[in-house]
C-alpha atoms as a PDB file:
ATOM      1  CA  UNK A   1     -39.312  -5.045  18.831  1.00  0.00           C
ATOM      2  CA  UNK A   2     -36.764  -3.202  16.189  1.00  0.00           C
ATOM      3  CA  UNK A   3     -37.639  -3.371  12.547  1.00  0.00           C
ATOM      4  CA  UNK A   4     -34.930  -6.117  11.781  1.00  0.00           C
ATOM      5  CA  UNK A   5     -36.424  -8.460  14.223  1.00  0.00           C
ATOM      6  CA  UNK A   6     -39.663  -8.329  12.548  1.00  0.00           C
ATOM      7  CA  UNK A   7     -38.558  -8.824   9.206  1.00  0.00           C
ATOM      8  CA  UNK A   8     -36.763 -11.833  10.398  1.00  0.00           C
ATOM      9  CA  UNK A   9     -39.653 -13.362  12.809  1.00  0.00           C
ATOM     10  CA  UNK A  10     -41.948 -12.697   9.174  1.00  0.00           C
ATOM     11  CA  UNK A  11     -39.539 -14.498   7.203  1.00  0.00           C
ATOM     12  CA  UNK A  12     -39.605 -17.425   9.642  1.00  0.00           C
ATOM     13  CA  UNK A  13     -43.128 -17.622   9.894  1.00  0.00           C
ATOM     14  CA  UNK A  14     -43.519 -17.706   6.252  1.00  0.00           C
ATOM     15  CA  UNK A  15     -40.987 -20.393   5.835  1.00  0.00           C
ATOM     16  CA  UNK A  16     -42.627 -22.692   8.334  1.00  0.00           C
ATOM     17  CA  UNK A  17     -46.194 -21.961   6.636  1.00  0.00           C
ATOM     18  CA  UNK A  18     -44.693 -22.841   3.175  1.00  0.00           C
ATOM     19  CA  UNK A  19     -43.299 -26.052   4.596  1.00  0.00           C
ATOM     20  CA  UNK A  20     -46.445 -27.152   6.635  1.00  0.00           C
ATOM     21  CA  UNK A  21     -48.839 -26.075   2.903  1.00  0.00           C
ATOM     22  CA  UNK A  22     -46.125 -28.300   1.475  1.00  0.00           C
ATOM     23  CA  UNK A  23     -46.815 -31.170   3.949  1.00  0.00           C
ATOM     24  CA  UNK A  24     -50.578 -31.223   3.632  1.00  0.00           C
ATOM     25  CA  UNK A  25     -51.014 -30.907  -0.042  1.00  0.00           C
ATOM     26  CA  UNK A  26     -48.582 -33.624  -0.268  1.00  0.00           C
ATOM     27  CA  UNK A  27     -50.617 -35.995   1.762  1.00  0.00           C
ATOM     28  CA  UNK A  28     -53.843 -34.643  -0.068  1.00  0.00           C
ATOM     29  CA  UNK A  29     -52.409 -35.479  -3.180  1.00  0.00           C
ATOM     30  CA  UNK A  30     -51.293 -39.168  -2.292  1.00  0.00           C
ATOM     31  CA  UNK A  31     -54.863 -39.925  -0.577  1.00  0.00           C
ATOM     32  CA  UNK A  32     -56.849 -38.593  -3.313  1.00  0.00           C
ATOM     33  CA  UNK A  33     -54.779 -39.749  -6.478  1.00  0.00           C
ATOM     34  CA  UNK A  34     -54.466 -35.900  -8.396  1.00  0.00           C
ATOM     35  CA  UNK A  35     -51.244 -35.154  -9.561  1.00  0.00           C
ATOM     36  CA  UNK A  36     -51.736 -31.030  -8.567  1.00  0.00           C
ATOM     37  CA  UNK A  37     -53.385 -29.447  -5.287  1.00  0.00           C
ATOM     38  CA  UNK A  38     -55.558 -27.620  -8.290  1.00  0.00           C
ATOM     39  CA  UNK A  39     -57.429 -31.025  -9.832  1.00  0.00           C
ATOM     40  CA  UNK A  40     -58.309 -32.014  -6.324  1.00  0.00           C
ATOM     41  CA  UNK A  41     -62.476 -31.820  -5.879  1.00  0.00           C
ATOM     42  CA  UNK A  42     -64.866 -32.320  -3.291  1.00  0.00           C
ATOM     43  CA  UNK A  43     -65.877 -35.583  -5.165  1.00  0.00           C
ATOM     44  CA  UNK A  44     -62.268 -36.705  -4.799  1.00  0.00           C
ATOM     45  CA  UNK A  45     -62.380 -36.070  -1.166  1.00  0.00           C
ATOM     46  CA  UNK A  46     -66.047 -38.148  -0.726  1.00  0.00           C
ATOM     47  CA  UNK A  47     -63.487 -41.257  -2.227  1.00  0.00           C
ATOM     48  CA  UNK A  48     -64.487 -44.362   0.322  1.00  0.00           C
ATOM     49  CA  UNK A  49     -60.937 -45.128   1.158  1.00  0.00           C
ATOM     50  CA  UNK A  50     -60.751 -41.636   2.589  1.00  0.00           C
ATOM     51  CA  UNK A  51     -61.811 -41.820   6.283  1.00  0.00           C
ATOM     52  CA  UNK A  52     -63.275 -39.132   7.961  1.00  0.00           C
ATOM     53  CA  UNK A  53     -60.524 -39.397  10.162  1.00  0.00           C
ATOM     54  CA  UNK A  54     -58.245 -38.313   7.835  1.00  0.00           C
ATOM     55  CA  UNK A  55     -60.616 -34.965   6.593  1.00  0.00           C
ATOM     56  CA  UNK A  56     -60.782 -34.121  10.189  1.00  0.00           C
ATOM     57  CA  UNK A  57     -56.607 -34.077  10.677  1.00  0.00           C
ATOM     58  CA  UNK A  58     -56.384 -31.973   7.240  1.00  0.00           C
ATOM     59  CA  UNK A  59     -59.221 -29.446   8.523  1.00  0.00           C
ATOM     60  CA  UNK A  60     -57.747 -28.739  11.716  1.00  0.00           C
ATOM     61  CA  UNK A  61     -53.773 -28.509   9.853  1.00  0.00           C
ATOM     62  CA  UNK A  62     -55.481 -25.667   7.579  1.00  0.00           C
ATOM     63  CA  UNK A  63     -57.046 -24.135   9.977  1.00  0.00           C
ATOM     64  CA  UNK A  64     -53.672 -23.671  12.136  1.00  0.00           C
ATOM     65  CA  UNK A  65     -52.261 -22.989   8.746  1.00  0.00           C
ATOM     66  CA  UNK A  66     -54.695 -19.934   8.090  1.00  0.00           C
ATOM     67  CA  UNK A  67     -55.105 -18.780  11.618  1.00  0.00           C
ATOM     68  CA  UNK A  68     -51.036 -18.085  11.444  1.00  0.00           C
ATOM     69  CA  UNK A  69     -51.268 -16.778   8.447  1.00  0.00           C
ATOM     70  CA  UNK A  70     -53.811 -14.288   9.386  1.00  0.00           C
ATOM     71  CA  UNK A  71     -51.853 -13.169  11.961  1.00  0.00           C
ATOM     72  CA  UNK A  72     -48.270 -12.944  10.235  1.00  0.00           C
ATOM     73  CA  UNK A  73     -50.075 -10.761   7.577  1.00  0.00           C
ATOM     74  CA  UNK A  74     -51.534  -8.474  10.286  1.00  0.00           C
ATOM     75  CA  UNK A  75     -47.423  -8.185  11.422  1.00  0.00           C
ATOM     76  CA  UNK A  76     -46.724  -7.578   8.129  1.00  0.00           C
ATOM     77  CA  UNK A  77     -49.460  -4.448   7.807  1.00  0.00           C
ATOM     78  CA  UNK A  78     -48.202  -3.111  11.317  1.00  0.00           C
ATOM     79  CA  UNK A  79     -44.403  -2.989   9.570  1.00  0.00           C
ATOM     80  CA  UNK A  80     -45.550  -1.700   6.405  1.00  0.00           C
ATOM     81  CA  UNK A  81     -48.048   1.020   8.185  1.00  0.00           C
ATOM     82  CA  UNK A  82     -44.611   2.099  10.714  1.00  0.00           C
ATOM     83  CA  UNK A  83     -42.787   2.326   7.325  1.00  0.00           C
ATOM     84  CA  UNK A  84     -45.325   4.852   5.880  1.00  0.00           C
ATOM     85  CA  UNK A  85     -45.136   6.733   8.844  1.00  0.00           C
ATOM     86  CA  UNK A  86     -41.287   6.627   8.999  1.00  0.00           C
ATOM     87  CA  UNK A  87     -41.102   7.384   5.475  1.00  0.00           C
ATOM     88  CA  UNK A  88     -43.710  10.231   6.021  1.00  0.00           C
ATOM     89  CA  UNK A  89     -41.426  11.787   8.908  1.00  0.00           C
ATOM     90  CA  UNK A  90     -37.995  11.151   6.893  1.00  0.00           C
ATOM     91  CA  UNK A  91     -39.912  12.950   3.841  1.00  0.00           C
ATOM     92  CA  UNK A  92     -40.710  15.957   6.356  1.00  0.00           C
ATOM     93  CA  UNK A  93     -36.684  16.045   7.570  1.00  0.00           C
ATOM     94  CA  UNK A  94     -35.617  16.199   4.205  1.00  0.00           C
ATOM     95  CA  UNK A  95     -37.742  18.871   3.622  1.00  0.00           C
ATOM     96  CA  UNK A  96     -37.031  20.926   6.374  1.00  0.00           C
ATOM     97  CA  UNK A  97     -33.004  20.247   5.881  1.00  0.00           C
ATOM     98  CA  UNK A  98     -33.916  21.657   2.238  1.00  0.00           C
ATOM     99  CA  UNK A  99     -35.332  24.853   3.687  1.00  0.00           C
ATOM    100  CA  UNK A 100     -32.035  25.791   5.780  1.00  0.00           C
ATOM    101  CA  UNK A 101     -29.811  24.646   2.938  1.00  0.00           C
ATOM    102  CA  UNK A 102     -32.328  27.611   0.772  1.00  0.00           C
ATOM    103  CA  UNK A 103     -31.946  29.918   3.549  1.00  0.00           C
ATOM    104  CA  UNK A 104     -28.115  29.495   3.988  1.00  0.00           C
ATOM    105  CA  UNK A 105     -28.008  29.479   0.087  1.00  0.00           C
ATOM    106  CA  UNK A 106     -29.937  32.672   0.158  1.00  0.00           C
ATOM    107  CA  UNK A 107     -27.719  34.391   2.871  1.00  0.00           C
ATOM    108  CA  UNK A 108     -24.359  33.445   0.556  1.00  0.00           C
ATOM    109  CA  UNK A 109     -25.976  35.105  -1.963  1.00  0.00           C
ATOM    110  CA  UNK A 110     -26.585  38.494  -0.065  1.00  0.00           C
ATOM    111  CA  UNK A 111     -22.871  38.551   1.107  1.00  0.00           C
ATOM    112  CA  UNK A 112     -21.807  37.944  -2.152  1.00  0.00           C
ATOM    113  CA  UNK A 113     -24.472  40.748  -3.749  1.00  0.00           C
ATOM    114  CA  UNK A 114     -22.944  42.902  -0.792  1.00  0.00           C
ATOM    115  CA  UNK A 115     -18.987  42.117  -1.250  1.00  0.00           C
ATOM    116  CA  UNK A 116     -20.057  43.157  -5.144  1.00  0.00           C
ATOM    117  CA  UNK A 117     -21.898  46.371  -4.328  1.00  0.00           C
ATOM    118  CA  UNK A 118     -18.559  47.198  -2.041  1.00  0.00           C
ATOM    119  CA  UNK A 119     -15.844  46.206  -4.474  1.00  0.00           C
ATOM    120  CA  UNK A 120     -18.295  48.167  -6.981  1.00  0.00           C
ATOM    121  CA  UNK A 121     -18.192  51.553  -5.071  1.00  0.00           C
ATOM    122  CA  UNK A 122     -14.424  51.087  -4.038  1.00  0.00           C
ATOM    123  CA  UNK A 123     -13.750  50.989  -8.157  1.00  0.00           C
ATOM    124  CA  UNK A 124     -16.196  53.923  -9.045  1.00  0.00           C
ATOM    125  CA  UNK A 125     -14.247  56.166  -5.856  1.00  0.00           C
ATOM    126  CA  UNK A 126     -10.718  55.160  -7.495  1.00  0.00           C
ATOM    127  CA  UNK A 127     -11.822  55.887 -11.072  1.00  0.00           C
ATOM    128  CA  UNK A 128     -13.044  58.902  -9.675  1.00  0.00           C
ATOM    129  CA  UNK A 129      -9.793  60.244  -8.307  1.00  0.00           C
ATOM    130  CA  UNK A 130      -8.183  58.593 -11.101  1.00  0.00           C
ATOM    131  CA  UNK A 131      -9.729  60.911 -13.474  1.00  0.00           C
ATOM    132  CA  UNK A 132      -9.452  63.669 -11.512  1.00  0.00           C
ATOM    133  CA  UNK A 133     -11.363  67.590 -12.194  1.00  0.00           C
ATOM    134  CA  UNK A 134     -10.474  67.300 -15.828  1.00  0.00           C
ATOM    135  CA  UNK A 135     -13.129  64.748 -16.573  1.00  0.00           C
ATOM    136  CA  UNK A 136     -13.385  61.112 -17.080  1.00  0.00           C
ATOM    137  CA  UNK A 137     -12.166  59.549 -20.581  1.00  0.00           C
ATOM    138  CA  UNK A 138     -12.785  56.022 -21.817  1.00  0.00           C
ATOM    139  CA  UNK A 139      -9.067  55.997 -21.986  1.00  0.00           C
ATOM    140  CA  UNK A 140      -8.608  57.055 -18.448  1.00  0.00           C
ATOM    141  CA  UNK A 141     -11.787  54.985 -17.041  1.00  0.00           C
ATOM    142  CA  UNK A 142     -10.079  51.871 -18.805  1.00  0.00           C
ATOM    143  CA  UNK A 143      -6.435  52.236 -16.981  1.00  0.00           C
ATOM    144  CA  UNK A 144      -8.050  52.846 -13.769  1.00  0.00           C
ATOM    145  CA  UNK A 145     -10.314  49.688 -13.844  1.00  0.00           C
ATOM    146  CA  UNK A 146      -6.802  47.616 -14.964  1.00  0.00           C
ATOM    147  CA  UNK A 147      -4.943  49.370 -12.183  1.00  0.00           C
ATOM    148  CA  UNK A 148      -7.730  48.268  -9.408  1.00  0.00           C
ATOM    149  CA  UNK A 149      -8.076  44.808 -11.026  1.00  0.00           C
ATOM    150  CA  UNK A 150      -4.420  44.092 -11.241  1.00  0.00           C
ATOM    151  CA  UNK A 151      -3.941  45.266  -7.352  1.00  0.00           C
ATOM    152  CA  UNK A 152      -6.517  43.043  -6.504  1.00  0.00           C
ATOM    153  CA  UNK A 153      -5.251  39.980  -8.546  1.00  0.00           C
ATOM    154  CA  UNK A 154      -1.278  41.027  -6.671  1.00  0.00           C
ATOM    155  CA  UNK A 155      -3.109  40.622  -3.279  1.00  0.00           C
ATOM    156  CA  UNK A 156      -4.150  36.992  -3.300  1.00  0.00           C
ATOM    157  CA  UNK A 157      -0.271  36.540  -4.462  1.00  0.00           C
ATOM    158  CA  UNK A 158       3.180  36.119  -2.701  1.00  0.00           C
ATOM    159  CA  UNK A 159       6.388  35.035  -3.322  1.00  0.00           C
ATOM    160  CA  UNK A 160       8.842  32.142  -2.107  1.00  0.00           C
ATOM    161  CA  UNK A 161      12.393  32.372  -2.786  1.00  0.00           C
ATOM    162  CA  UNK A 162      15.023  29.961  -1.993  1.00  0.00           C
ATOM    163  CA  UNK A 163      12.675  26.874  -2.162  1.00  0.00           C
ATOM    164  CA  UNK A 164      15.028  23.822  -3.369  1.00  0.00           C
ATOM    165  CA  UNK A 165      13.904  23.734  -7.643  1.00  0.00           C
ATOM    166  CA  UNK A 166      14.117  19.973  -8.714  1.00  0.00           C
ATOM    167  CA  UNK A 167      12.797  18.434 -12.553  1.00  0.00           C
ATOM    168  CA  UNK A 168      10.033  16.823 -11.254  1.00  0.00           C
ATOM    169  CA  UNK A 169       8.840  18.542  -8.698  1.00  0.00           C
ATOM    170  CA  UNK A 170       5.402  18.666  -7.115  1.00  0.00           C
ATOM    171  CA  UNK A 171       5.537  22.217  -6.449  1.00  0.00           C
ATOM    172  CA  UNK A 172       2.163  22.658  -4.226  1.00  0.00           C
ATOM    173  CA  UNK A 173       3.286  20.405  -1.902  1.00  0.00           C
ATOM    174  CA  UNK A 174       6.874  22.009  -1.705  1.00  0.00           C
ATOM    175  CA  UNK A 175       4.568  25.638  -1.208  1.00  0.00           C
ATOM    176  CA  UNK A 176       2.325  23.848   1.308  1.00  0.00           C
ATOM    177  CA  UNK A 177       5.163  22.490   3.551  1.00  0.00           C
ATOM    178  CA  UNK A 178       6.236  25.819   3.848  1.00  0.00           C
ATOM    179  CA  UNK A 179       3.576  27.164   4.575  1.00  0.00           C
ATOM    180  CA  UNK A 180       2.591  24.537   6.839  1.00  0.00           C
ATOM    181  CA  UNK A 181       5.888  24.629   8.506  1.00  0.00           C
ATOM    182  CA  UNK A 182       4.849  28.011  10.380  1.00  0.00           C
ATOM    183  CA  UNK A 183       1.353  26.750  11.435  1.00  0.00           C
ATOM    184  CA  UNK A 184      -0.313  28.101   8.334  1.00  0.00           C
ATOM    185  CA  UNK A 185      -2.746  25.964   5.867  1.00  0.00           C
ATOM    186  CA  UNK A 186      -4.123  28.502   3.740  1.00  0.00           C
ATOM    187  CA  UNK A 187      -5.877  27.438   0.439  1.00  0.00           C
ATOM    188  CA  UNK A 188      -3.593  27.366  -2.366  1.00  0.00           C
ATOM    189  CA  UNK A 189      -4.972  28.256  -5.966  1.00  0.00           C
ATOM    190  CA  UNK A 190      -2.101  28.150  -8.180  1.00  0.00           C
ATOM    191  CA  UNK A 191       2.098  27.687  -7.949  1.00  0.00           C
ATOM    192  CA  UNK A 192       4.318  28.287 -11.007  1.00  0.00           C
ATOM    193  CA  UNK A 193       8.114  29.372 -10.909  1.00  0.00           C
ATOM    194  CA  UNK A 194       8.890  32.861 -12.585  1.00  0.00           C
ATOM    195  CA  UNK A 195      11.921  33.730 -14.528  1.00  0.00           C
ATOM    196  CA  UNK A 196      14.561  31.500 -17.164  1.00  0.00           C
ATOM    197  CA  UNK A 197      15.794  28.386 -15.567  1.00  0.00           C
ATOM    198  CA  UNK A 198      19.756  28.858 -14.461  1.00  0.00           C
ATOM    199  CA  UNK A 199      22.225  26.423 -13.502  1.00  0.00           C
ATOM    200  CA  UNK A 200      22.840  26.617 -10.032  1.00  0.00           C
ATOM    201  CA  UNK A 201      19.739  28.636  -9.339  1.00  0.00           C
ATOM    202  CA  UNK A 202      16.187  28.253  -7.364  1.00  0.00           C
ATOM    203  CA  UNK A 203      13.757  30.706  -9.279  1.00  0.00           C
ATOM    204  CA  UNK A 204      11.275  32.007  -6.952  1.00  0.00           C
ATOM    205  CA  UNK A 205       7.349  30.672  -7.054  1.00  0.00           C
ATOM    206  CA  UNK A 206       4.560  32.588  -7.416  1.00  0.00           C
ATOM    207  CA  UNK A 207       1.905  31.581  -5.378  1.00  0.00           C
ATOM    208  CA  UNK A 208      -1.780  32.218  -5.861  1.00  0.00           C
ATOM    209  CA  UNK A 209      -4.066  32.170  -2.195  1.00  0.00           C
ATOM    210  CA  UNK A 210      -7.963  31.789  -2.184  1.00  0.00           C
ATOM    211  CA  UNK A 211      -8.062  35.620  -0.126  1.00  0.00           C
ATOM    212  CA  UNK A 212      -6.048  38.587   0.386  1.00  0.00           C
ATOM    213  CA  UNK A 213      -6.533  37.692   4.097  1.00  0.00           C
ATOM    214  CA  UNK A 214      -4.648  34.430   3.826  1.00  0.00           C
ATOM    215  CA  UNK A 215      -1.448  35.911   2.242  1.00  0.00           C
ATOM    216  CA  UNK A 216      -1.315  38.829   4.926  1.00  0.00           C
ATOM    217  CA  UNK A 217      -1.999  36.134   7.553  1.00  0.00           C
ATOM    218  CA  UNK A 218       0.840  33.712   6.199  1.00  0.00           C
ATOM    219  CA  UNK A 219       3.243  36.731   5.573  1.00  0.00           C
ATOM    220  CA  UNK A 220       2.993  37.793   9.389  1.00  0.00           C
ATOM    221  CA  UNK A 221       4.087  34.036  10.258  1.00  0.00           C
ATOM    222  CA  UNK A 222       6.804  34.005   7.269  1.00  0.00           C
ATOM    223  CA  UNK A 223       9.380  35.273  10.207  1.00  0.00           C
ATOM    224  CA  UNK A 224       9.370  31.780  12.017  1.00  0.00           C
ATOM    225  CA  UNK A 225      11.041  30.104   8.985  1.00  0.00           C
ATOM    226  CA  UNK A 226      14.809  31.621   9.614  1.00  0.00           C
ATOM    227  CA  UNK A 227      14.383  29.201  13.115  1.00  0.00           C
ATOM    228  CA  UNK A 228      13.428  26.104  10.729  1.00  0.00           C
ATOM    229  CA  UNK A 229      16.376  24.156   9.317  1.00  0.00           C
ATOM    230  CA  UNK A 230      15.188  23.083   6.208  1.00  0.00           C
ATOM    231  CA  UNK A 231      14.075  26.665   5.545  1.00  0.00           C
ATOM    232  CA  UNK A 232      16.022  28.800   6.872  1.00  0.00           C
ATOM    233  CA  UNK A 233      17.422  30.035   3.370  1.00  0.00           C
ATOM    234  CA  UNK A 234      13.533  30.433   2.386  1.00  0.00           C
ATOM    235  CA  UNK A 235      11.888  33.289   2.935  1.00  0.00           C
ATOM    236  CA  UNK A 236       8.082  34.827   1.728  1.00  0.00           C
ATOM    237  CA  UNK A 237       7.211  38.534   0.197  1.00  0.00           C
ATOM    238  CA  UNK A 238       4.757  40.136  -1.070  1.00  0.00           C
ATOM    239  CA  UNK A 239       4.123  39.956  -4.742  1.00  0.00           C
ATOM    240  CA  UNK A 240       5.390  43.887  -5.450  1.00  0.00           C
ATOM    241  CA  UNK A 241       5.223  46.156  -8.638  1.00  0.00           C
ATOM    242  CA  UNK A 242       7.946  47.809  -9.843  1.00  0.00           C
ATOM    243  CA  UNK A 243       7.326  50.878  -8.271  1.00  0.00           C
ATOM    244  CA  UNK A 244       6.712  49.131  -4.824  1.00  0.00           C
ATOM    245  CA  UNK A 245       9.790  47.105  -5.416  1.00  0.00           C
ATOM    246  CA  UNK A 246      12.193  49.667  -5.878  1.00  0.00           C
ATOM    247  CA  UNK A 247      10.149  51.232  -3.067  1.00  0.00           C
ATOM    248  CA  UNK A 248      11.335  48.976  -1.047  1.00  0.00           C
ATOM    249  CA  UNK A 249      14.751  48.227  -2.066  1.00  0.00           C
ATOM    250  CA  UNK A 250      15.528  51.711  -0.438  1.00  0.00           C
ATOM    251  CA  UNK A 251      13.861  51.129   2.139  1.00  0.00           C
ATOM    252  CA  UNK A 252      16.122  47.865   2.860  1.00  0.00           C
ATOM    253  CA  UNK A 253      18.885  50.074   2.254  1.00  0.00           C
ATOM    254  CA  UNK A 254      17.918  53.059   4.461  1.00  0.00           C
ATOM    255  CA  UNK A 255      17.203  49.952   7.350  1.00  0.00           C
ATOM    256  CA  UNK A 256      20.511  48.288   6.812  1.00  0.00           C
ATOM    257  CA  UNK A 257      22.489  52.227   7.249  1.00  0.00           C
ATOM    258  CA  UNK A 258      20.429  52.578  10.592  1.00  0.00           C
ATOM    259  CA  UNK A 259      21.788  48.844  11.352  1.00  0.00           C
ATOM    260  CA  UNK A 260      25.541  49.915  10.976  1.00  0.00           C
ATOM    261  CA  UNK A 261      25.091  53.869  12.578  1.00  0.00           C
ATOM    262  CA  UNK A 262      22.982  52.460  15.631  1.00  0.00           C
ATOM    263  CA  UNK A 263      23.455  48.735  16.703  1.00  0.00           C
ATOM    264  CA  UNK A 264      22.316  49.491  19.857  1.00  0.00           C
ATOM    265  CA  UNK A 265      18.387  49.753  18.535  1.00  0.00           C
ATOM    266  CA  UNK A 266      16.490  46.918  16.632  1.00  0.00           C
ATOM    267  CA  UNK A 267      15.647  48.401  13.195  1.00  0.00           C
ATOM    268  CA  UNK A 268      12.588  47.170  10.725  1.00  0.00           C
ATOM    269  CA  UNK A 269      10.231  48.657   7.691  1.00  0.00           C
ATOM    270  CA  UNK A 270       6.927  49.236   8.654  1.00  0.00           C
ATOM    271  CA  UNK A 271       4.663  50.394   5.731  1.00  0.00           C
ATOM    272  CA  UNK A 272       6.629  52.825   3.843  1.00  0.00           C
ATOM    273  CA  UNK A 273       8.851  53.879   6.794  1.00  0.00           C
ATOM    274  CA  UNK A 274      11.930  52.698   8.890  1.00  0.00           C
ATOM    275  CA  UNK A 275      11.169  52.023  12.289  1.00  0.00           C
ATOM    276  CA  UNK A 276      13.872  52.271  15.123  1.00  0.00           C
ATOM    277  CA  UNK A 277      12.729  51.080  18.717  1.00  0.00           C
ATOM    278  CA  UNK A 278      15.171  50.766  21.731  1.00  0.00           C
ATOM    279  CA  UNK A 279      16.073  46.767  22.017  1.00  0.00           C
ATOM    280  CA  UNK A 280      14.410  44.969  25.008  1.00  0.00           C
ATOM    281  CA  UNK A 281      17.228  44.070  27.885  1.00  0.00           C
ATOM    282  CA  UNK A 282      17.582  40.608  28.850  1.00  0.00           C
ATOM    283  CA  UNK A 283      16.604  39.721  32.455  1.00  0.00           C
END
């Protein structure tokens, strides 16, 4: 029998036991005069107009009464001893869910302490050829440790230009339909738009990603949006310095000579180079 049918079959018995006590204190109580089942006495019961008749009929009514009492209470003791014993075993689950949480909390920890120690030594060997033969500085320590922390900070970053600018715009959702647009769901930190508001004019957004991983991952999909409708005037970059954009502006422009010299080859910058590769004949 499931828990819930004992609880109810207890609750039933109960009732019937509190309406069957009800029943013969209520004839005690007429038969012997008392007002309350407490004043009634054995000399009230010895009254002549009581007939042994009737002290036989009450006997055998309590002991019913008793007899299925004693047995709803040992029902009752059953249910509360399974309880203990369910309570016991839900106490030992809890604890043993505890444990892996610990150990899985304690794992986290060690990739973390390990991603630290990496990023650590990958700091110390750029300071180091930051600084060169001629001997570290605090000067020269400091701008290296800004240089590594800023490239870091650019590589959780891109940019989206040509995405519609409105007054009251929710701009993570705009970012997030874009990005969502070429099968991408990446976790998105932070959107703002860069650059003085023109007439006329969307300003790009800079978008903050949880990883580095995410924003090369998204970029490699960005290609996809030129077949989208609604996006096929937006397009996604990496978030450049100055150097690296002017970099690449030449680059564009070295690309877009090969593009008018040799049509007949499908040109594209790969790293810091131009790459030219013969164009794949239609069947």
């Amino acid at each position: 029998m499931k828990l819930d049918e004992i609880v109810d079959t207890l609750d039933m018995s109960f009732e019937n036991l509190d309406d069957d006590c009800d029943d013969i204190f209520g004839r005690l109580l007429k038969s012997t005069g008392c007002r309350d089942i407490s004043e009634i006495r054995s000399d009230n019961l010895l009254k002549p107009e009581i007939k042994k008749k009737h002290l036989a009929e009450w006997l055998v009514d309590t002991f019913d009464i008793m007899n299925r009492a004693r047995q709803a209470l040992r029902i009752a003791k059953a249910t509360i001893g399974k309880l203990q014993n369910e309570a016991i075993s839900d106490k030992a689950s809890i604890i043993s869910l505890q444990n892996v949480l610990i150990e899985k909390q304690n794992c986290q920890l060690r990739e973390v302490s390990q991603t630290v120690h990496s990023e650590m030594k990958s700091y110390c060997d750029i300071v180091k050829q930051s600084c060169g033969k001629s001997g570290a500085t605090t000067e020269t320590i400091r701008k290296a440790v800004k240089s590594v922390a800023e490239e870091e900070d650019r590589s959780k970053k891109l940019l989206v230009f040509g995405l519609t600018e409105e007054k009251a715009e929710n701009l993570k959702d705009s970012v997030t339909n874009v990005f969502e647009s070429v099968g991408e769901k990446p976790s998105v930190i932070e959107c703002v738009r860069i650059g003085s508001e023109r007439p006329g004019t969307c300003r790009p957004v800079s978008v903050t990603l949880r990883s580095a991983d995410m924003v090369r991952q998204t970029l490699r999909q960005s290609s996809k949006l030129k077949k989208i409708d609604q996006y096929s005037k937006t397009y996604l970059a990496p978030d450049r310095t100055k150097e690296e954009r002017e970099t690449h502006k030449k680059l564009v422009e070295q690309m877009k000579e090969k593009i008018k010299s040799d049509s007949s080859k499908y040109h594209y910058i790969r790293g810091k180079t131009v790459v030219s590769v013969e164009r794949t004949p239609k069947p």
